[in-house]
N, C-alpha and C. Protein backbone atom coordinates (compact mmCIF):
# COMPACT_ATOMS: atom_id res chain seq x y z
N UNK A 1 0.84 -1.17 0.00
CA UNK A 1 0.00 0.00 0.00
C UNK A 1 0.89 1.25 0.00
N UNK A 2 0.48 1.85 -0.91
CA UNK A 2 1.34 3.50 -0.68
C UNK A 2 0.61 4.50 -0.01
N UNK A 3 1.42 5.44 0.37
CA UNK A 3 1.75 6.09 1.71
C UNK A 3 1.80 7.39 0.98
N UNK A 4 1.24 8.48 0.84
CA UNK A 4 0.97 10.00 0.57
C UNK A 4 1.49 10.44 1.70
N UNK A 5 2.84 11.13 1.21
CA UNK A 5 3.50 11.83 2.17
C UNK A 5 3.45 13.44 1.97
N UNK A 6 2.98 14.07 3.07
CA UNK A 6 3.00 15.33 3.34
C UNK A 6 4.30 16.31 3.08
N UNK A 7 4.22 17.67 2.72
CA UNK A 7 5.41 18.42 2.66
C UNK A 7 5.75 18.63 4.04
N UNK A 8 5.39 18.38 4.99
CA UNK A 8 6.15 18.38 6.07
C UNK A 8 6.84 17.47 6.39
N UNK A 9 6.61 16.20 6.14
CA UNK A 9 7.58 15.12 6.26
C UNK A 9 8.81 15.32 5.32
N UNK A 10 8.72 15.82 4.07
CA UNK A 10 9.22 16.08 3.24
C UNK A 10 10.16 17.15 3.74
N UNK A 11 9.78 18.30 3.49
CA UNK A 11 11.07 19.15 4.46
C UNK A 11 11.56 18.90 5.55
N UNK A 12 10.89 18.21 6.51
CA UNK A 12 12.01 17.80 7.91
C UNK A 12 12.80 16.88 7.53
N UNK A 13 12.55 15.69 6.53
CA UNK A 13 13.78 14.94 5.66
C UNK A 13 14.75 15.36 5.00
N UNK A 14 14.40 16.33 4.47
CA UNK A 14 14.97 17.23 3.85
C UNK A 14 16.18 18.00 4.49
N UNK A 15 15.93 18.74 5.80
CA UNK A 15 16.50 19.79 6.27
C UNK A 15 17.41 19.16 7.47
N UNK A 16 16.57 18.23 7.90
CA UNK A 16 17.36 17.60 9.49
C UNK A 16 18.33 17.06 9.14
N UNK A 17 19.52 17.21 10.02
CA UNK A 17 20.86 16.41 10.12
C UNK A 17 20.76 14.90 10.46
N UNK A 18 21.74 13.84 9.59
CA UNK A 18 21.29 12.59 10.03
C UNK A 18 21.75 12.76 11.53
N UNK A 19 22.04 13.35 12.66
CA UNK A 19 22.71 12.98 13.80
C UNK A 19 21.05 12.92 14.43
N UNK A 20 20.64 13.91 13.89
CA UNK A 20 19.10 14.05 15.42
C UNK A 20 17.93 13.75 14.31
N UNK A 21 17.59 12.66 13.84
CA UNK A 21 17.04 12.39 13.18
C UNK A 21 15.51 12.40 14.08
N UNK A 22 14.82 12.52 12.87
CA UNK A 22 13.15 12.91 13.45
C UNK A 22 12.50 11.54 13.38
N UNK A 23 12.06 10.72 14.30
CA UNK A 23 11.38 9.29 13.98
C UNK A 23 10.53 9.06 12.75
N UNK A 24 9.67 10.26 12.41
CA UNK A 24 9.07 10.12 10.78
C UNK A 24 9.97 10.63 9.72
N UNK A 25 10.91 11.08 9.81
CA UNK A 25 12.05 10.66 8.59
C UNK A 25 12.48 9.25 8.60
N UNK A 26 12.26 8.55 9.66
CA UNK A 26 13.18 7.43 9.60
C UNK A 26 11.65 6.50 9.01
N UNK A 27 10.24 6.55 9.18
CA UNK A 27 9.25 6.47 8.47
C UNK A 27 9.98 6.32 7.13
N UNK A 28 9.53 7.66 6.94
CA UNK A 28 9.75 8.19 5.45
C UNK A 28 10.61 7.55 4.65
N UNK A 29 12.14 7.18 5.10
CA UNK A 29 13.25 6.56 4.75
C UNK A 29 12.67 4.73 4.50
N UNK A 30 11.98 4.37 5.84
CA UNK A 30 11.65 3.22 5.03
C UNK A 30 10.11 2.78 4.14
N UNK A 31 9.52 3.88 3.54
CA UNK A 31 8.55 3.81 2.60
C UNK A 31 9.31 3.70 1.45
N UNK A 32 10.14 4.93 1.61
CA UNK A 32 11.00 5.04 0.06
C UNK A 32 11.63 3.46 0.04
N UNK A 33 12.11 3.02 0.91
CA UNK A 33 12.87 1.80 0.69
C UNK A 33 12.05 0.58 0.20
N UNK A 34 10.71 0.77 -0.05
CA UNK A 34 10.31 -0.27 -0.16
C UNK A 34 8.61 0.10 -1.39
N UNK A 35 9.38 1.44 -1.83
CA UNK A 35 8.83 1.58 -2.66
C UNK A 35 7.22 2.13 -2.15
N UNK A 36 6.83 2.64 -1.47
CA UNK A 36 5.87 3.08 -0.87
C UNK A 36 4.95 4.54 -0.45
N UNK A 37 6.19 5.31 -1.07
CA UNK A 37 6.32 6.50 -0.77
C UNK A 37 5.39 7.90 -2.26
N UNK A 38 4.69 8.25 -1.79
CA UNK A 38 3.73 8.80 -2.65
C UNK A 38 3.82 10.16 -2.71
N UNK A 39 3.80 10.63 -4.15
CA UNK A 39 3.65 12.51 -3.83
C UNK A 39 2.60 12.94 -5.08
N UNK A 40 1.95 14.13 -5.42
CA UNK A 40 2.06 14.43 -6.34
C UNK A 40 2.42 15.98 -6.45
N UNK A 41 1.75 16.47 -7.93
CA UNK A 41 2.67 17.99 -8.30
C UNK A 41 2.33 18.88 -6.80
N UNK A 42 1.00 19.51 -6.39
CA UNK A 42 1.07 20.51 -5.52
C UNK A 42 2.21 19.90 -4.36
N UNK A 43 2.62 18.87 -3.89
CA UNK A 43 3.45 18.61 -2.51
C UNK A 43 4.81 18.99 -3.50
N UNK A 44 4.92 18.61 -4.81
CA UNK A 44 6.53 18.72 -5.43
C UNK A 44 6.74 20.20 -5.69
N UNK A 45 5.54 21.19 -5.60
CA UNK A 45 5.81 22.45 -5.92
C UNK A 45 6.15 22.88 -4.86
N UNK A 46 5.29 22.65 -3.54
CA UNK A 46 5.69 23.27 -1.84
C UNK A 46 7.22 22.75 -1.64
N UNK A 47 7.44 21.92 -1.82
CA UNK A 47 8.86 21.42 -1.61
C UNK A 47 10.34 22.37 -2.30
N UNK A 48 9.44 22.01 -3.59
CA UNK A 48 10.48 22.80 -4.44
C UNK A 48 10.75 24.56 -4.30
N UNK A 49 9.55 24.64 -3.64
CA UNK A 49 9.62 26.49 -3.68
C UNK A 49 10.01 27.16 -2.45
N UNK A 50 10.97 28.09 -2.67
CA UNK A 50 11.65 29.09 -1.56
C UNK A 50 12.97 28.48 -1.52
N UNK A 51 13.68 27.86 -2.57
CA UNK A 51 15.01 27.32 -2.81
C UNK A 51 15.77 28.18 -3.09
N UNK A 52 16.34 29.11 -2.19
CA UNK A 52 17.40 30.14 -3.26
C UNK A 52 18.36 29.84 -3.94
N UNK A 53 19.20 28.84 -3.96
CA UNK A 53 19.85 28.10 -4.78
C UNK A 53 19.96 27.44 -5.63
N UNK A 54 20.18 28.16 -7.31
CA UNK A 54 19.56 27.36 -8.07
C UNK A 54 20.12 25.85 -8.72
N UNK A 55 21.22 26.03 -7.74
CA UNK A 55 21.95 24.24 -8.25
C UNK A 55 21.46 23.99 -6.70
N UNK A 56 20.62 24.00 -5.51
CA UNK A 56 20.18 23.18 -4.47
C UNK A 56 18.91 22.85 -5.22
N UNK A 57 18.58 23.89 -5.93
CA UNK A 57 16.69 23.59 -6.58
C UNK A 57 17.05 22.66 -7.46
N UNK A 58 17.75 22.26 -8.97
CA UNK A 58 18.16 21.76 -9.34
C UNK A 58 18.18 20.31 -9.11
N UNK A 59 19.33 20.00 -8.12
CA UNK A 59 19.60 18.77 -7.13
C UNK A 59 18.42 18.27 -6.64
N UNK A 60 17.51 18.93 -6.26
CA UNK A 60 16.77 18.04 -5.17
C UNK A 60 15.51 18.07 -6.21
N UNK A 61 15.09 19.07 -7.33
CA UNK A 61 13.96 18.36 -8.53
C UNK A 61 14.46 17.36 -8.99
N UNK A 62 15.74 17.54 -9.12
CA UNK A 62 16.51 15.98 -9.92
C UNK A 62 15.96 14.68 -8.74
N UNK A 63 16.03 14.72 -7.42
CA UNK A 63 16.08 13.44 -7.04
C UNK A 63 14.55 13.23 -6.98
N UNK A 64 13.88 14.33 -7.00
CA UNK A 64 12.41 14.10 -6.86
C UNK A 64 12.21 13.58 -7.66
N UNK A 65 12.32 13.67 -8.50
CA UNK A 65 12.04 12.79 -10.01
C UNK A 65 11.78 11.30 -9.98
N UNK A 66 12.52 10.75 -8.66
CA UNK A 66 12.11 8.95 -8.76
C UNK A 66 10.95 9.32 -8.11
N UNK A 67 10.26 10.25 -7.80
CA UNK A 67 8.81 9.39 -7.32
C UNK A 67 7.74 9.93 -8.11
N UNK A 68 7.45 9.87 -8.71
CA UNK A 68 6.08 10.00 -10.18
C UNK A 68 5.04 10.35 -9.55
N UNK A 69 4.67 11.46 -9.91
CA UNK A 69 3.29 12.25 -9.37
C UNK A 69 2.02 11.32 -9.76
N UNK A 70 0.82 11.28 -8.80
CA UNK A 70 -0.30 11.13 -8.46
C UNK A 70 -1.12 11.78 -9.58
N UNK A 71 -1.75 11.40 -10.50
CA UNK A 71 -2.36 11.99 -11.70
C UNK A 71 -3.63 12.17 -11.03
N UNK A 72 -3.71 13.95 -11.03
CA UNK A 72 -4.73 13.77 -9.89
C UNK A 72 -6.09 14.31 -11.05
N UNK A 73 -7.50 14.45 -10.73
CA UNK A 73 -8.44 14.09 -11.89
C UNK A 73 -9.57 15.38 -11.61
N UNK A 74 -10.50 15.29 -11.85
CA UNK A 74 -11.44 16.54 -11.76
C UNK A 74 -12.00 15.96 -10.75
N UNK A 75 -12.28 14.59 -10.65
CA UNK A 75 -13.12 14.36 -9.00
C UNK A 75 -11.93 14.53 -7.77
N UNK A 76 -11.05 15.10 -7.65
CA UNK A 76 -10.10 14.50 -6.91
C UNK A 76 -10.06 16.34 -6.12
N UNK A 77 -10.43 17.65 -7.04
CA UNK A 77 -10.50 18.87 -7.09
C UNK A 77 -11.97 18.49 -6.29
N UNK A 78 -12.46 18.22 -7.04
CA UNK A 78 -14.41 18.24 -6.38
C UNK A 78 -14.02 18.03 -5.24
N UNK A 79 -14.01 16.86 -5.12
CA UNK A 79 -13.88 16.33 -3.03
C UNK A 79 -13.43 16.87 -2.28
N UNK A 80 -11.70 17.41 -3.08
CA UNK A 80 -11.32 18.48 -2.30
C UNK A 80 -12.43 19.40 -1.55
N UNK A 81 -12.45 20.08 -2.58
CA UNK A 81 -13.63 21.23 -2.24
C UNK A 81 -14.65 21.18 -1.50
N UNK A 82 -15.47 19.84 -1.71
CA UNK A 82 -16.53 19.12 -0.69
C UNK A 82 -15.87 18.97 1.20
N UNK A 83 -14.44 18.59 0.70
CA UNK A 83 -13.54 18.34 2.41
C UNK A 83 -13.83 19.80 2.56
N UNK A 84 -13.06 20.38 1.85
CA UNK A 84 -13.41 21.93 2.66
C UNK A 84 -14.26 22.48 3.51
N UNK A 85 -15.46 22.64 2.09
CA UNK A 85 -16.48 22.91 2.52
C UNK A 85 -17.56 22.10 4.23
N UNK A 86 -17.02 21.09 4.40
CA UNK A 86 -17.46 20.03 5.41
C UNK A 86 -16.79 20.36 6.35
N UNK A 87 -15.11 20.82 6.59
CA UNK A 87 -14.80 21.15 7.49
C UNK A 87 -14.71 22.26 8.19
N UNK A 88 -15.07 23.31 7.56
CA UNK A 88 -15.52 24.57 7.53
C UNK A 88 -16.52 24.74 8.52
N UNK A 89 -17.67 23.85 7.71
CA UNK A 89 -19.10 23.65 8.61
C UNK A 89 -18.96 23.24 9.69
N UNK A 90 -17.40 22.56 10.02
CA UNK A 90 -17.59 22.00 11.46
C UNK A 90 -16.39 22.63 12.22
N UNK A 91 -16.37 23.93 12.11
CA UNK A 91 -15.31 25.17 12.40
C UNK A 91 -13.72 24.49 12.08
N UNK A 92 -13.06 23.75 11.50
CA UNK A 92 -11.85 23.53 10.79
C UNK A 92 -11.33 24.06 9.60
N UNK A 93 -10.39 24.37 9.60
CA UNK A 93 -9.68 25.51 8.84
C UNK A 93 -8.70 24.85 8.23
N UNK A 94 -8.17 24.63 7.08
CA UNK A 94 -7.04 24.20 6.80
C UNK A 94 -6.97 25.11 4.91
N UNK A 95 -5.64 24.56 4.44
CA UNK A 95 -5.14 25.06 3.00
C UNK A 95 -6.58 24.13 1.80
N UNK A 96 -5.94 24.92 0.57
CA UNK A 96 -6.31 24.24 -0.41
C UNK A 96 -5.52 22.46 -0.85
N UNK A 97 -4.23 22.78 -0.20
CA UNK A 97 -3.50 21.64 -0.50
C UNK A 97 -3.89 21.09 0.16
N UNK A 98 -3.92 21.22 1.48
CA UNK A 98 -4.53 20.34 2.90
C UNK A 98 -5.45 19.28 1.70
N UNK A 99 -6.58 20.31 2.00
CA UNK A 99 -7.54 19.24 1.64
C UNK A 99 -7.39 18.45 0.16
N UNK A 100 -7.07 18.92 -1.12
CA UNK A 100 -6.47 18.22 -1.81
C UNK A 100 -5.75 16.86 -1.79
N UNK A 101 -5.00 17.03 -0.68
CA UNK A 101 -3.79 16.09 0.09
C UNK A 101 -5.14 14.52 0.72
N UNK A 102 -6.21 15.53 1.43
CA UNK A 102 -7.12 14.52 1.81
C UNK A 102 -7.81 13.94 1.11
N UNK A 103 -8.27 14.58 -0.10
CA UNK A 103 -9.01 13.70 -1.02
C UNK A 103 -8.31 13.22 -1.96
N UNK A 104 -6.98 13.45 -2.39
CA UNK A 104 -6.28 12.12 -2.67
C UNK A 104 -6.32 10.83 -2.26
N UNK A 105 -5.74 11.01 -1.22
CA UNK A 105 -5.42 10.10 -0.20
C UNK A 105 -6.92 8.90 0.46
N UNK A 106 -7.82 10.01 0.34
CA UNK A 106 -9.08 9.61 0.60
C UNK A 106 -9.30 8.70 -0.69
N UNK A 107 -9.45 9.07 -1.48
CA UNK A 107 -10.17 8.66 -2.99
C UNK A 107 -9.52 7.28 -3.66
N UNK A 108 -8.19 7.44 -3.23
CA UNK A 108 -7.22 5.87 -3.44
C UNK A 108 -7.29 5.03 -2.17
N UNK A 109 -7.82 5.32 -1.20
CA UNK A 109 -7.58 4.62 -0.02
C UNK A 109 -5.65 4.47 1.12
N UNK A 110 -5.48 5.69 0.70
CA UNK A 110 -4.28 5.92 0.93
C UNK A 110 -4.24 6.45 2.60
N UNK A 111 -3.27 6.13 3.60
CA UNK A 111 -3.16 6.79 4.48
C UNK A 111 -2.17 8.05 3.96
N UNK A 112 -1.93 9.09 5.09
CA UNK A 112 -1.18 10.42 4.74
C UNK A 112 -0.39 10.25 5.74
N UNK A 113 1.84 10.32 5.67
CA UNK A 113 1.92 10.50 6.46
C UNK A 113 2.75 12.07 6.82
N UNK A 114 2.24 12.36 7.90
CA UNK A 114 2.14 14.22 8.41
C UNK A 114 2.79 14.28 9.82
N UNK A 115 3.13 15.14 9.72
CA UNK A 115 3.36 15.77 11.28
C UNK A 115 2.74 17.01 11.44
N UNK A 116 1.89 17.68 10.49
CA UNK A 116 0.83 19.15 10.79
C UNK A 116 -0.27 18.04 11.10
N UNK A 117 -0.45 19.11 12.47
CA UNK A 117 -1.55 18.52 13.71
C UNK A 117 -2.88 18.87 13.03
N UNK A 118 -3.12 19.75 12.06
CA UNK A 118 -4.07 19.90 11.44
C UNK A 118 -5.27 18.61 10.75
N UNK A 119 -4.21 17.76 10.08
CA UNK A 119 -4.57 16.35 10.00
C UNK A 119 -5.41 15.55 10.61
N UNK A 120 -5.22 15.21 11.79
CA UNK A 120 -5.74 15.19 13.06
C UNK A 120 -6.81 15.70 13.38
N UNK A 121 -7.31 17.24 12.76
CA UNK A 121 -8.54 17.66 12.82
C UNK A 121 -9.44 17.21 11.88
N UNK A 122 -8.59 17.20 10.78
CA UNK A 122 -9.49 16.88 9.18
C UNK A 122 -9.79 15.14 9.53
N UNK A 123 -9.14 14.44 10.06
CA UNK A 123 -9.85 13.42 10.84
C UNK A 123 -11.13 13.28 11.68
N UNK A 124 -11.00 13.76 12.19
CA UNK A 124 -12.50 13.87 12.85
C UNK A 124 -13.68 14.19 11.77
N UNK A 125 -14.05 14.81 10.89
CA UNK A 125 -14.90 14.98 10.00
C UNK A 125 -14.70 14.06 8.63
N UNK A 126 -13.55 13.96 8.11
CA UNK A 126 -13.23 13.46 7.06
C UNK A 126 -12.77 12.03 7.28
N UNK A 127 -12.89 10.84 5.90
CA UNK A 127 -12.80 9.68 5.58
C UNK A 127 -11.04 9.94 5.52
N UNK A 128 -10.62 10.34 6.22
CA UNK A 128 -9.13 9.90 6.22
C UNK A 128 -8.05 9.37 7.28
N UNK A 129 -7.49 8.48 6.67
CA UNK A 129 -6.16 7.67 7.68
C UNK A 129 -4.80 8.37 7.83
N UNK A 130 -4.40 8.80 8.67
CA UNK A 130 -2.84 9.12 9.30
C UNK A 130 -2.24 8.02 9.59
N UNK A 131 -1.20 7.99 8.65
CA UNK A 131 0.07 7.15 8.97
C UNK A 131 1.24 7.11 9.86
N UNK A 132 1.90 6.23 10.82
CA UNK A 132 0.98 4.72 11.44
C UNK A 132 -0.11 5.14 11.69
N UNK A 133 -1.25 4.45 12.22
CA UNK A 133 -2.20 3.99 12.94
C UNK A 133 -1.69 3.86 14.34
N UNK A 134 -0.84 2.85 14.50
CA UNK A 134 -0.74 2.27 15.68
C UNK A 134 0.42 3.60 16.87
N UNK A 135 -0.11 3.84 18.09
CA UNK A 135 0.12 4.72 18.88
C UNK A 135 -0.06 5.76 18.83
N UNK A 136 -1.53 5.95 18.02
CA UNK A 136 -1.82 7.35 18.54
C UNK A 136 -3.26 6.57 19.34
C-alpha cells in the first residue's frame, strides 16, 4: 500500500541532520525503501519552492524525479472542495493543498503521512487515515 507523504515530512527529511534524526524521517526513509512512498505535483511544488539556490533547486527536482506524481483528476478537485467545505461547517480551517492532500489520499484509499496537527482535525470529520495507525 502507498503512503501520501505530506510536505512536512518532506522538508524535515529534507533539512534535518542525520545525527538528530526525526522518527518520521526514519518512516519516510523506510517507505522510500520499499517503494511506498507517494507525492504528487502541488506537494513537489511546496517542496520545491523558496530554494534560493539554483543548483540546491536543481539537485533536489533531480532526485524528486524517482517518485512520479499522483495523476490527480477533476473528482479528486471536487472532493477536495466538498472536504473543505465540510470542514468549515464544522469550524476547521485548513489550506487548499490540505484538503487536496485529503481527497487524494481519501479517494485511493491511501493513508497520509504528516506531522501538521491539522490532519488530526481533518480526521474527525473526514474519511481519512494518518500514517501509522498504531500509537496514537
Amino acid at each position: 500500500m502507498k503512503v501520501l507523504v505530506d510536505t512536512s515530512v518532506w522538508s524535515l527529511a529534507l533539512r534535518r541532520s542525520k545525527e538528530h534524526e526525526h522518527p518520521v524521517t526514519l518512516l519516510l526513509k523506510s517507505l522510500v525503501g520499499d517503494g511506498r512512498a507517494a507525492m504528487f505535483g502541488p506537494i513537489r511544488q511546496e517542496i520545491l519552492s523558496g530554494i534560493k539556490s539554483k543548483e540546491q533547486f536543481i539537485s533536489l527536482r533531480d532526485h524528486l524525479k524517482a517518485f512520479p506524481d499522483i495523476v490527480l483528476t477533476t473528482e479528486d478537485y471536487e472532493e477536495a472542495a466538498r472536504f473543505f467545505n465540510l470542514c468549515r461547517a464544522n469550524g476547521i480551517q485548513g489550506s487548499n493543498t490540505d484538503f487536496l492532500i485529503c481527497a487524494t489520499a481519501s479517494r485511493r484509499d491511501m493513508p497520509i503521512l504528516t506531522t501538521d496537527k491539522d490532519f488530526a482535525e481533518f480526521a474527525k470529520v473526514l474519511p481519512i487515515e494518518i500514517y501509522p495507525e498504531e500509537g496514537r
